[in-house]
N, C-alpha and C. Protein backbone atom coordinates (compact mmCIF):
# COMPACT_ATOMS: atom_id res chain seq x y z
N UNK A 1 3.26 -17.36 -7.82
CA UNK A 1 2.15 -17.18 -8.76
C UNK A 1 1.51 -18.53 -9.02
N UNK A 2 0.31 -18.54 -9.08
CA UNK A 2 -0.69 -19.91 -9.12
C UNK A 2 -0.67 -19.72 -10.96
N UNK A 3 -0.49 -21.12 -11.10
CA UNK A 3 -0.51 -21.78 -12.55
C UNK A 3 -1.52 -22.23 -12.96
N UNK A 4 -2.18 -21.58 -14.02
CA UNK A 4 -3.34 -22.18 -14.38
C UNK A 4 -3.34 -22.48 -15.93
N UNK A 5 -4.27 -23.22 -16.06
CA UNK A 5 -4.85 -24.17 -17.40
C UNK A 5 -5.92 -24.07 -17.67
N UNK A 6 -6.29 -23.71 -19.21
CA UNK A 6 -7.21 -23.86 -20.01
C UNK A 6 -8.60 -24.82 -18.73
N UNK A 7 -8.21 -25.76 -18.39
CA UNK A 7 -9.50 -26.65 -17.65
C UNK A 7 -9.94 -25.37 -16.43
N UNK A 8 -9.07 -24.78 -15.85
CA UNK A 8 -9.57 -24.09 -14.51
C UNK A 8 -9.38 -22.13 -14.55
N UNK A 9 -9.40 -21.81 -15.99
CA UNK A 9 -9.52 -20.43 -16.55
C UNK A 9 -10.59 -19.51 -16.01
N UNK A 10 -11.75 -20.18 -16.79
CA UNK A 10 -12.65 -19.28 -16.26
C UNK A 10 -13.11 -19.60 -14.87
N UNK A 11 -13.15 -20.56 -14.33
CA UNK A 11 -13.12 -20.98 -13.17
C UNK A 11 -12.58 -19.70 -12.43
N UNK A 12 -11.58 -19.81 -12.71
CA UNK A 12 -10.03 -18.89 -11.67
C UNK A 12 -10.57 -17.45 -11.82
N UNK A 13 -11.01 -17.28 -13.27
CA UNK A 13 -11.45 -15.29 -13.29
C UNK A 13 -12.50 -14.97 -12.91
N UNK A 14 -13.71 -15.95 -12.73
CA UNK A 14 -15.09 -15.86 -11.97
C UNK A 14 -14.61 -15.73 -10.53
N UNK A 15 -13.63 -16.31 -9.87
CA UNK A 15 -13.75 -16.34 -8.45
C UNK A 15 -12.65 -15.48 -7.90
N UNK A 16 -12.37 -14.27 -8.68
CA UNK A 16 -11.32 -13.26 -8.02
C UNK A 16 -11.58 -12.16 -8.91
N UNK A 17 -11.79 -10.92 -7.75
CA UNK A 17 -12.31 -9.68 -8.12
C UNK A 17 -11.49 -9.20 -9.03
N UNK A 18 -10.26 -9.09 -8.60
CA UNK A 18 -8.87 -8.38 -9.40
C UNK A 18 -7.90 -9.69 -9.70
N UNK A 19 -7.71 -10.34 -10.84
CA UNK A 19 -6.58 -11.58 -11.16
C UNK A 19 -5.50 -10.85 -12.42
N UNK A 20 -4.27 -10.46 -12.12
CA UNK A 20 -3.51 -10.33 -13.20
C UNK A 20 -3.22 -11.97 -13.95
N UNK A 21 -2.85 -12.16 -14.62
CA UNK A 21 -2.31 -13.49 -15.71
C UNK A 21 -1.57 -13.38 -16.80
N UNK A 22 -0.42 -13.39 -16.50
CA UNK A 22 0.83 -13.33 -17.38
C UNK A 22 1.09 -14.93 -17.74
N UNK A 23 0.37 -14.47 -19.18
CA UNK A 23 0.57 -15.42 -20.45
C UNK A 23 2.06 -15.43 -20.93
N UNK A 24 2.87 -16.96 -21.11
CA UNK A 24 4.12 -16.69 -20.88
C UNK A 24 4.05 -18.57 -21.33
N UNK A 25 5.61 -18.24 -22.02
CA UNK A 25 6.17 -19.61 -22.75
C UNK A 25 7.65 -19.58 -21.95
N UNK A 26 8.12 -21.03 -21.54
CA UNK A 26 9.43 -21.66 -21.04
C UNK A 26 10.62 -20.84 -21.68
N UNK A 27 10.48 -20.84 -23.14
CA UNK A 27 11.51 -20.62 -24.05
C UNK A 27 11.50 -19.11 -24.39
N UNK A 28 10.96 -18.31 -23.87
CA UNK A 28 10.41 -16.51 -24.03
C UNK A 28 11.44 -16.09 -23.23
N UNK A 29 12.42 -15.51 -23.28
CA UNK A 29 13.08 -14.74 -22.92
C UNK A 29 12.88 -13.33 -22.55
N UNK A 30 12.07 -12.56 -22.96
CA UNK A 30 11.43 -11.21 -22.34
C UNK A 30 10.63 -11.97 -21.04
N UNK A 31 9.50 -13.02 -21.13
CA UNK A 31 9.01 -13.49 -20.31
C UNK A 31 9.64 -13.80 -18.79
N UNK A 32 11.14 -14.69 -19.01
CA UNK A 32 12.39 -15.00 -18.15
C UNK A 32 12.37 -13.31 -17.45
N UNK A 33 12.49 -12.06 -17.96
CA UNK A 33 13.06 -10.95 -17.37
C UNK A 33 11.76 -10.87 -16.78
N UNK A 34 10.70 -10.57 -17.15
CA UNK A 34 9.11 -10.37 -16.21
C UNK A 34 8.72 -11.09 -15.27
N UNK A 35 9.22 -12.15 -14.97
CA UNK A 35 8.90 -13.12 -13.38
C UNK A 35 9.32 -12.27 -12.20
N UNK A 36 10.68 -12.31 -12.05
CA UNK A 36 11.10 -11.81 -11.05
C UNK A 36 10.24 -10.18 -10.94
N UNK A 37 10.45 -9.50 -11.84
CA UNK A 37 8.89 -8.56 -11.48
C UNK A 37 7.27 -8.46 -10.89
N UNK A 38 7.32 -9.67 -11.81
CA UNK A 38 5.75 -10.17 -11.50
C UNK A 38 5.56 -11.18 -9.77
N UNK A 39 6.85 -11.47 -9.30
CA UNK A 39 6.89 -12.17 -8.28
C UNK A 39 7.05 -11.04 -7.20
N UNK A 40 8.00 -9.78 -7.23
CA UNK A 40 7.96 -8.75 -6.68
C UNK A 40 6.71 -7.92 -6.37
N UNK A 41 5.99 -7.94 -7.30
CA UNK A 41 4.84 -6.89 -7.37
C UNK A 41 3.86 -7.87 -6.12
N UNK A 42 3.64 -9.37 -6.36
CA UNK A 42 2.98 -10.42 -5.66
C UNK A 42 3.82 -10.18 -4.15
N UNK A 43 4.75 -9.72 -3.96
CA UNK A 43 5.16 -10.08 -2.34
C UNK A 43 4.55 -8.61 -2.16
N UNK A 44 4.37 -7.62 -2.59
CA UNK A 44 4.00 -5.97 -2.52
C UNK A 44 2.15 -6.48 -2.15
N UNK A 45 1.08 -6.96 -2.82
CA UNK A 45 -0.19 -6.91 -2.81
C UNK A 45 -0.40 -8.58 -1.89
N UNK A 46 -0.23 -8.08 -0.60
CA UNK A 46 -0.61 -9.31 -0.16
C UNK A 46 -2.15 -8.95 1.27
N UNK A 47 -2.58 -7.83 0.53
CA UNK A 47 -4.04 -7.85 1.33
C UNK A 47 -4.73 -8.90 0.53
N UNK A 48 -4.71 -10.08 -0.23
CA UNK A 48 -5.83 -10.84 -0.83
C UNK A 48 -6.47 -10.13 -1.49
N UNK A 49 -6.34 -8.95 -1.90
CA UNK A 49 -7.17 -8.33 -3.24
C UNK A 49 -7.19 -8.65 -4.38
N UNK A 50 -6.18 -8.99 -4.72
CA UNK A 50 -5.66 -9.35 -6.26
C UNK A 50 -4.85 -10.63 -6.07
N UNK A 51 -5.12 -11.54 -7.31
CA UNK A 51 -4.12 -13.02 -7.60
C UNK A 51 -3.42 -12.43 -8.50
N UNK A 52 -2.15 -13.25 -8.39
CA UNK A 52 -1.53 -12.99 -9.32
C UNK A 52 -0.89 -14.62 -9.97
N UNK A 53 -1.29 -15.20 -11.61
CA UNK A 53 -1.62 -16.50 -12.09
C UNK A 53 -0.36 -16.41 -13.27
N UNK A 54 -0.18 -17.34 -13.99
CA UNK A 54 0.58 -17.40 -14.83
C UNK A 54 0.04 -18.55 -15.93
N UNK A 55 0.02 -18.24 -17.10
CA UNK A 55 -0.32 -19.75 -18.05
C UNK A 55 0.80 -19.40 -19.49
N UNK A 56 0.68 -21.03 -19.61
CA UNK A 56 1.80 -21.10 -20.50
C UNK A 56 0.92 -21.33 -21.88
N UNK A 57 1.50 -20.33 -22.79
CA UNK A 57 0.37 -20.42 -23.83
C UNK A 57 0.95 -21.46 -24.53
N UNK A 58 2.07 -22.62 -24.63
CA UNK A 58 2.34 -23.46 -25.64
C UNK A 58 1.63 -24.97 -24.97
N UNK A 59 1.14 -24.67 -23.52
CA UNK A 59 0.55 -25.91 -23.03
C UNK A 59 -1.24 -25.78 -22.82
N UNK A 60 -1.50 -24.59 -23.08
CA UNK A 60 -2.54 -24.11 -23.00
C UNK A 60 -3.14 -23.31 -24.24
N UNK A 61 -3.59 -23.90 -25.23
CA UNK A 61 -3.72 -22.87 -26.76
C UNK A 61 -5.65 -22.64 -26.68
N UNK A 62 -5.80 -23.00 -26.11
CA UNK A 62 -7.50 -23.18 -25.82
C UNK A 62 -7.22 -21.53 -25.64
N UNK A 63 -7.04 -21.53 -24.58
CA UNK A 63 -7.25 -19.87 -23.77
C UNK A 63 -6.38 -18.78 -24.38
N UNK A 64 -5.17 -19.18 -25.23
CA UNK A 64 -4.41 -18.21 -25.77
C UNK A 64 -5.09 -18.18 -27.40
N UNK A 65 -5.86 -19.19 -27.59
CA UNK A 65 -6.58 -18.75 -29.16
C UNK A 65 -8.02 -17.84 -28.78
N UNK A 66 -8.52 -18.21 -27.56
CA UNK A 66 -9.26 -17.19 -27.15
C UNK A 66 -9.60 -15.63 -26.88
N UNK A 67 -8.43 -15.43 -26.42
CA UNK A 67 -7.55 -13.93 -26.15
C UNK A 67 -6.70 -13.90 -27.37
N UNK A 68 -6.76 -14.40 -28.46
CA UNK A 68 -5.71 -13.84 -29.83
C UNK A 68 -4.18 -13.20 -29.45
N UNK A 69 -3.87 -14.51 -28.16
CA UNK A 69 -2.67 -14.29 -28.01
C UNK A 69 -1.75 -14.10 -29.17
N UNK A 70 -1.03 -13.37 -29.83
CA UNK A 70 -0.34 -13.63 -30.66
C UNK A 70 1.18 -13.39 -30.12
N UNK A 71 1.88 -12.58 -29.04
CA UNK A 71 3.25 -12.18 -28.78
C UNK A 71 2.81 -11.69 -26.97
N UNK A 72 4.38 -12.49 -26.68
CA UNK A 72 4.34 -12.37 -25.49
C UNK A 72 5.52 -12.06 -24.55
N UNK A 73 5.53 -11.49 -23.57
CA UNK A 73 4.93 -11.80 -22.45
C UNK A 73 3.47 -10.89 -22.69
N UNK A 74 2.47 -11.37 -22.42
CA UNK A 74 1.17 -10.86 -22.47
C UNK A 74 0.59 -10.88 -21.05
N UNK A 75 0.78 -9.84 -20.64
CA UNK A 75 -0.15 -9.54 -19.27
C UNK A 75 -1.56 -9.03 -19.27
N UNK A 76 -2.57 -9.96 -18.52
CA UNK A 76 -3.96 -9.12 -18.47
C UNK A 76 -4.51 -9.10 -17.39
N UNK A 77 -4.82 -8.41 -16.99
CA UNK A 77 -5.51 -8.15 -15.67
C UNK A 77 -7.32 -7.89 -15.93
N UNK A 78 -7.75 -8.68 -15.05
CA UNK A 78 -9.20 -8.81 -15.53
C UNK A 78 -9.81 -8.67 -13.84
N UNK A 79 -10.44 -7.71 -14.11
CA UNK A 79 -11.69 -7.37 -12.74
C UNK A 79 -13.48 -8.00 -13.09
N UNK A 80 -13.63 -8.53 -11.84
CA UNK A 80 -15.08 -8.68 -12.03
C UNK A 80 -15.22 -9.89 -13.22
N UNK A 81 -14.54 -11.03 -13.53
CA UNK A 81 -14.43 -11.58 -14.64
C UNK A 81 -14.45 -11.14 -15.85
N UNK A 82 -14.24 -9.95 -16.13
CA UNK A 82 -14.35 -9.32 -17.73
C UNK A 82 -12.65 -8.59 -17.80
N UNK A 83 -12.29 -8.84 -18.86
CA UNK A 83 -11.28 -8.17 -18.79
C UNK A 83 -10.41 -6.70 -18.69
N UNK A 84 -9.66 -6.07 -18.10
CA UNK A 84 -9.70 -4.95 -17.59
C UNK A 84 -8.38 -4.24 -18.19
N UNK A 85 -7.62 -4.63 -18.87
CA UNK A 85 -6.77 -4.02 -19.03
C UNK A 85 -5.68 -5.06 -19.51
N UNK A 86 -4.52 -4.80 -20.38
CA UNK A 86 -3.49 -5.52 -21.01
C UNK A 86 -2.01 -4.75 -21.38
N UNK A 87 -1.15 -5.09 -20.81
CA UNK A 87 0.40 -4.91 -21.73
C UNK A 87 0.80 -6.03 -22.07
N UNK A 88 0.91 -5.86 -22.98
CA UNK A 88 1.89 -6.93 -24.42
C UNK A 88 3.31 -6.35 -24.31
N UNK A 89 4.19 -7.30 -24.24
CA UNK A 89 5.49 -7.28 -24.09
C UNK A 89 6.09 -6.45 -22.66
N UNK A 90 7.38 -6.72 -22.87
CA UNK A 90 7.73 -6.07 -21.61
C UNK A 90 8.32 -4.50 -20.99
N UNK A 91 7.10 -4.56 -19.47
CA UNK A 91 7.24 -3.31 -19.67
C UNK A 91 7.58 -2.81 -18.02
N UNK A 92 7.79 -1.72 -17.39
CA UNK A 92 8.75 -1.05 -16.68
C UNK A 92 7.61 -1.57 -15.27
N UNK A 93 8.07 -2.19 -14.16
CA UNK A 93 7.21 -2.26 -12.99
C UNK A 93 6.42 -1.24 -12.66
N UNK A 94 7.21 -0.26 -12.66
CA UNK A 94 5.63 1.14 -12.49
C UNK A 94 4.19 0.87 -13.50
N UNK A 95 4.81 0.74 -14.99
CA UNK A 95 3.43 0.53 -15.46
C UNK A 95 2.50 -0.87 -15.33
N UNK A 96 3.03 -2.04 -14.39
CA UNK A 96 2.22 -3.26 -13.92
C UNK A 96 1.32 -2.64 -12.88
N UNK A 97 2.34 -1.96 -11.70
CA UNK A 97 1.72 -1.34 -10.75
C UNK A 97 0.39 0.00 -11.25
N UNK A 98 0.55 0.06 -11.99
CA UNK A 98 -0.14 1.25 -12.10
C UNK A 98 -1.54 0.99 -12.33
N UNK A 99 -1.17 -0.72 -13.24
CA UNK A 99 -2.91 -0.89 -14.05
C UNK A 99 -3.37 -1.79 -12.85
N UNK A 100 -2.67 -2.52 -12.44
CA UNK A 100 -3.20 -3.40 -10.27
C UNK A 100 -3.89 -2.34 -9.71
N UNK A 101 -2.85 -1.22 -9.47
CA UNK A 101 -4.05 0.34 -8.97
C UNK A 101 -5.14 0.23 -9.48
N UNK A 102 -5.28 1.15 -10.55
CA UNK A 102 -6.58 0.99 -10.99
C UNK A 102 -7.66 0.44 -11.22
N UNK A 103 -6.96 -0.94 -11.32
CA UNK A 103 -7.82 -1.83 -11.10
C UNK A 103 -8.68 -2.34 -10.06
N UNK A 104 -7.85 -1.98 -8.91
CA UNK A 104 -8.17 -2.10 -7.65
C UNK A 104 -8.97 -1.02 -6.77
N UNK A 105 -8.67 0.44 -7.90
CA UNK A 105 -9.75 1.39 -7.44
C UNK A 105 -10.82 1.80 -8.01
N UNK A 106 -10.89 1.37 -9.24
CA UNK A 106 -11.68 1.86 -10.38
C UNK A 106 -13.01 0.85 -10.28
């Protein structure tokens, strides 16, 4: 997963049709259990349709006061640069996969 920062945000969601971004802190422990998911789902979508990014909201508060991050792991998946969809906290790989679908067909 590509790491991004507040400096190269919107940058990163202007230039990819479908980008999930799991907002996520070192010390988050639900977060720790969602990688290895979120790294799974990334070896599954490798037609280049979708990125899959990660930012750390305690090094990055620009973009997490933006999105009213308040609790995390916070996943959002944003199509077309606007945002498309969100689960807050952690939740079962079918439902990551499900909103990538849609996202990807809708």
């Amino acid at each position: 997963m590509k790491k991004i920062t507040d400096t190269d945000f919107s940058k990163t969601i202007e230039e990819n049709s479908v980008i999930l971004v799991d907002f996520n802190a070192v010390w988050c422990m639900p977060c720790k259990m969602l990688s290895p998911i979120l790294n799974e789902l990334e070896g599954e979508y490798t037609d280049g349709k979708i990125m899959f990014a990660e930012m750390d909201v305690d090094e990055n508060p620009q973009t997490s006061m933006m999105f009213n991050i308040q609790s995390i792991p916070n996943v959002k998946v944003f199509k077309n640069g606007k945002l498309f969809k969100e689960l807050i906290g952690l939740h079962r790989k079918d439902d990551y996969k499900e909103v990538i679908d849609d996202a990807l067909v809708g």
